[in-house]
Protein backbone atom coordinates (compact mmCIF):
# COMPACT_ATOMS: atom_id res chain seq x y z
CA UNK A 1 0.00 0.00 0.00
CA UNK A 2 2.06 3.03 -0.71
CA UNK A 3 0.52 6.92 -0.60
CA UNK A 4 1.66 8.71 -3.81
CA UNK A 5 3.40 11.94 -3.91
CA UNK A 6 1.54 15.27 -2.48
CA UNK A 7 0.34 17.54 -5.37
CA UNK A 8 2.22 20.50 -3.93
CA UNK A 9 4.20 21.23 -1.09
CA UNK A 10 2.38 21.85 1.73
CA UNK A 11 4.64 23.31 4.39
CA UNK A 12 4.66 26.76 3.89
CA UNK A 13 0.75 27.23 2.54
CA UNK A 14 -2.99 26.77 3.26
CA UNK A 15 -4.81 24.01 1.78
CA UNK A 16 -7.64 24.38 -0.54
CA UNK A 17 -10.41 25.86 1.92
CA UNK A 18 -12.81 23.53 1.05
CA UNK A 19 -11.86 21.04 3.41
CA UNK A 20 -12.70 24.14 6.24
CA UNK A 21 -15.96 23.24 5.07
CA UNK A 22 -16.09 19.10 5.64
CA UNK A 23 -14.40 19.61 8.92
CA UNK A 24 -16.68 22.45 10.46
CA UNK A 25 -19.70 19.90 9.03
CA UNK A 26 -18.26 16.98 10.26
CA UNK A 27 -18.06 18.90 14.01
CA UNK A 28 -14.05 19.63 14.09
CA UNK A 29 -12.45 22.52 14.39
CA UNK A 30 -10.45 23.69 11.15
CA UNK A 31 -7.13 23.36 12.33
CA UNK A 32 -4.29 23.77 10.37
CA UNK A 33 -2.85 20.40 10.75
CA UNK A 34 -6.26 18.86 10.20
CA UNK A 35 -6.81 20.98 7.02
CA UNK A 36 -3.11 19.57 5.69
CA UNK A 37 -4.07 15.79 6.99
CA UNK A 38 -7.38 16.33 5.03
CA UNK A 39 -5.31 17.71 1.79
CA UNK A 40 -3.26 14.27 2.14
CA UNK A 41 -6.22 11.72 2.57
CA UNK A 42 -8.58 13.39 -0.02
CA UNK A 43 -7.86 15.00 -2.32
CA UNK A 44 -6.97 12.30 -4.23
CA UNK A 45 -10.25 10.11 -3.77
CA UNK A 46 -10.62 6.70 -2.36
CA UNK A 47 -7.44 5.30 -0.84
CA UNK A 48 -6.10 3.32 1.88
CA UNK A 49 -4.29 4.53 4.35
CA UNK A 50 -1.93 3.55 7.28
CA UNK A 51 -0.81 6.27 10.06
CA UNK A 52 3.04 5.89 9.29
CA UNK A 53 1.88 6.20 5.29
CA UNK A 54 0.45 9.28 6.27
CA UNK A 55 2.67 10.21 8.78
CA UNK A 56 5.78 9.52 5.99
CA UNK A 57 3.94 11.73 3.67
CA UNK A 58 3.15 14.57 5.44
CA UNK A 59 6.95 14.71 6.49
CA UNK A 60 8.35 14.56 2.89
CA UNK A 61 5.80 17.20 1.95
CA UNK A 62 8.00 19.35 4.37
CA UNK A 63 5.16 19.47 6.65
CA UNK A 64 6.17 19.18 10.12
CA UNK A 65 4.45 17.01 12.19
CA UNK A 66 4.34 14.02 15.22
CA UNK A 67 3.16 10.79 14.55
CA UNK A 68 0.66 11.11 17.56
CA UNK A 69 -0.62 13.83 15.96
CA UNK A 70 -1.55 11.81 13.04
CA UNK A 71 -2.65 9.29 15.04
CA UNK A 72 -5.11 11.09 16.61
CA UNK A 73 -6.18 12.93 13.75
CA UNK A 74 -6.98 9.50 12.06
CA UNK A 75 -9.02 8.72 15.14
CA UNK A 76 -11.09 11.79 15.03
CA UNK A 77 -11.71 12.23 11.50
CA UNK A 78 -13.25 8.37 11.76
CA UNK A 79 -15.13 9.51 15.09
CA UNK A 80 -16.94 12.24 12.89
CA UNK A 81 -17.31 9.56 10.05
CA UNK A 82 -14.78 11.67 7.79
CA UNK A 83 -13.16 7.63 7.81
CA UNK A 84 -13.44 4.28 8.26
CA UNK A 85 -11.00 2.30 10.38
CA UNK A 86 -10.68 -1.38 9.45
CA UNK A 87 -8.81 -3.66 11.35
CA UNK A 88 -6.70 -6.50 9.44
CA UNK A 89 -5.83 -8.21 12.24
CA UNK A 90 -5.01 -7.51 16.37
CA UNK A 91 -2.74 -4.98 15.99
CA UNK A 92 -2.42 -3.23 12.15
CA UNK A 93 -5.09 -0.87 10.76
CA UNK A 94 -5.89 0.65 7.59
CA UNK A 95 -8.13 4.01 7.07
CA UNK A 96 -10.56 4.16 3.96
CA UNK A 97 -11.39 7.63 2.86
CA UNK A 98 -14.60 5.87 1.28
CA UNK A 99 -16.92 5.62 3.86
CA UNK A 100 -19.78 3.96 2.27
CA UNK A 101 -20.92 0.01 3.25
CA UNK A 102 -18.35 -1.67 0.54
CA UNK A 103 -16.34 -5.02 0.94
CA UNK A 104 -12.74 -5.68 0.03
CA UNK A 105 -10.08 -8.04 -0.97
CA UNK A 106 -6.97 -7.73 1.21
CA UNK A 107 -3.94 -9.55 -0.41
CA UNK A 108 -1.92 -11.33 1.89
CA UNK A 109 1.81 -11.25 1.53
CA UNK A 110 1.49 -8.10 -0.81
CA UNK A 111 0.00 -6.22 2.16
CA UNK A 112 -2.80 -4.65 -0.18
CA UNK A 113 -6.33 -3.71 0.43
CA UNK A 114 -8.11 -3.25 -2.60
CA UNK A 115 -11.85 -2.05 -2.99
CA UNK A 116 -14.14 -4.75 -4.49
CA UNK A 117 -15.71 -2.87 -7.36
CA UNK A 118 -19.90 -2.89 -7.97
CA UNK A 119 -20.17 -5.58 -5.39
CA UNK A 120 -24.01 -6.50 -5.23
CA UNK A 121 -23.32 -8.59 -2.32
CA UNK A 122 -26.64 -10.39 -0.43
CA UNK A 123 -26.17 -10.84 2.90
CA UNK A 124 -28.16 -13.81 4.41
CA UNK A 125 -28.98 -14.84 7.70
CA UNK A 126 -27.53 -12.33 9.84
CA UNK A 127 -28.37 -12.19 13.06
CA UNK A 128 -31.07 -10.33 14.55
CA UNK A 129 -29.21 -7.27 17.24
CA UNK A 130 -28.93 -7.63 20.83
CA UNK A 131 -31.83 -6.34 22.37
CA UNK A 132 -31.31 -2.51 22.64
CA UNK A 133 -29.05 -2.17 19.90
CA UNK A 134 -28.89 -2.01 16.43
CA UNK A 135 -26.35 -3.15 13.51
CA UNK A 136 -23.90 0.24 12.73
CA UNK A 137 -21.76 -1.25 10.62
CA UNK A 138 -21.01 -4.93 8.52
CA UNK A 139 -17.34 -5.12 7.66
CA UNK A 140 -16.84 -7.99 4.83
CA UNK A 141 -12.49 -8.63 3.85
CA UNK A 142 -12.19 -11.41 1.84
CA UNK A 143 -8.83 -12.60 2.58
CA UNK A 144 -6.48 -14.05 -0.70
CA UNK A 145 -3.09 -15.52 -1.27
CA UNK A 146 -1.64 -16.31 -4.41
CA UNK A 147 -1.78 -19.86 -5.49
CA UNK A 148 1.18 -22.13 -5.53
CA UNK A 149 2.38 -23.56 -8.28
């Protein structure tokens, strides 16, 4: 999974103001960092992101920034739905700038997440909620590995 290059460097100017607007809608507070983190995860549409891919990007943008700052950025931007976290396994996580219900393939040994495309996918037999609660999310990874020879 690898971030491409920032369109511009980002260090010494404002982001496109636009994303004031998606962060004072989504509840946050337009900060500058989160205005440059927003740049970084969308302006280029749908991607997958780690917080050290970010975190490696924002630094060779010349942007100057912690990597707890990043991570907590990540964590509020999917708090206010700007994300989606998904969880590969106990202890690595990926951030999807698409936040619509959509499944994926997730390519072991290549360490890619891909977006299944046009997936008209029929759920069946899922279980009813606990009483008192309600289903928020269904997460679907289909997990491949290249075949051996």
């Amino acid at each position: 999974m690898q971030v491409g290059p920032a369109s511009a460097h980002l260090s010494g100017r404002c982001p496109d103001a636009g994303w004031k607007d998606v962060l004072l809608k989504a509840g946050l507070r337009p900060t500058r960092r989160r205005l440059i983190l927003s740049e970084l995860l969308f302006a280029r549409g749908a991607q997958h992101v780690t917080a050290e891919m970010l975190f490696a990007e924002a630094r060779e943008t010349g942007f100057p920034i912690s990597s707890s700052t990043v991570y907590n950025t990540l964590n509020q931007f999917t708090q206010a739905g700007l994300l989606r976290r998904i969880c590969l396994d106990g202890s690595r996580s990926l951030y999807d700038t698409n936040t619509s219900p959509h499944p994926h393939y997730y390519l072991h040994g290549e360490d890619i997440l891909l977006d299944i495309p046009d997936a008209d996918l029929l759920l069946v037999n899922v279980p009813e909620p606990l009483p008192d609660h309600e289903v928020s999310c269904v997460d679907l990874i289909i997990h491949l590995s290249r075949k051996r020879s």
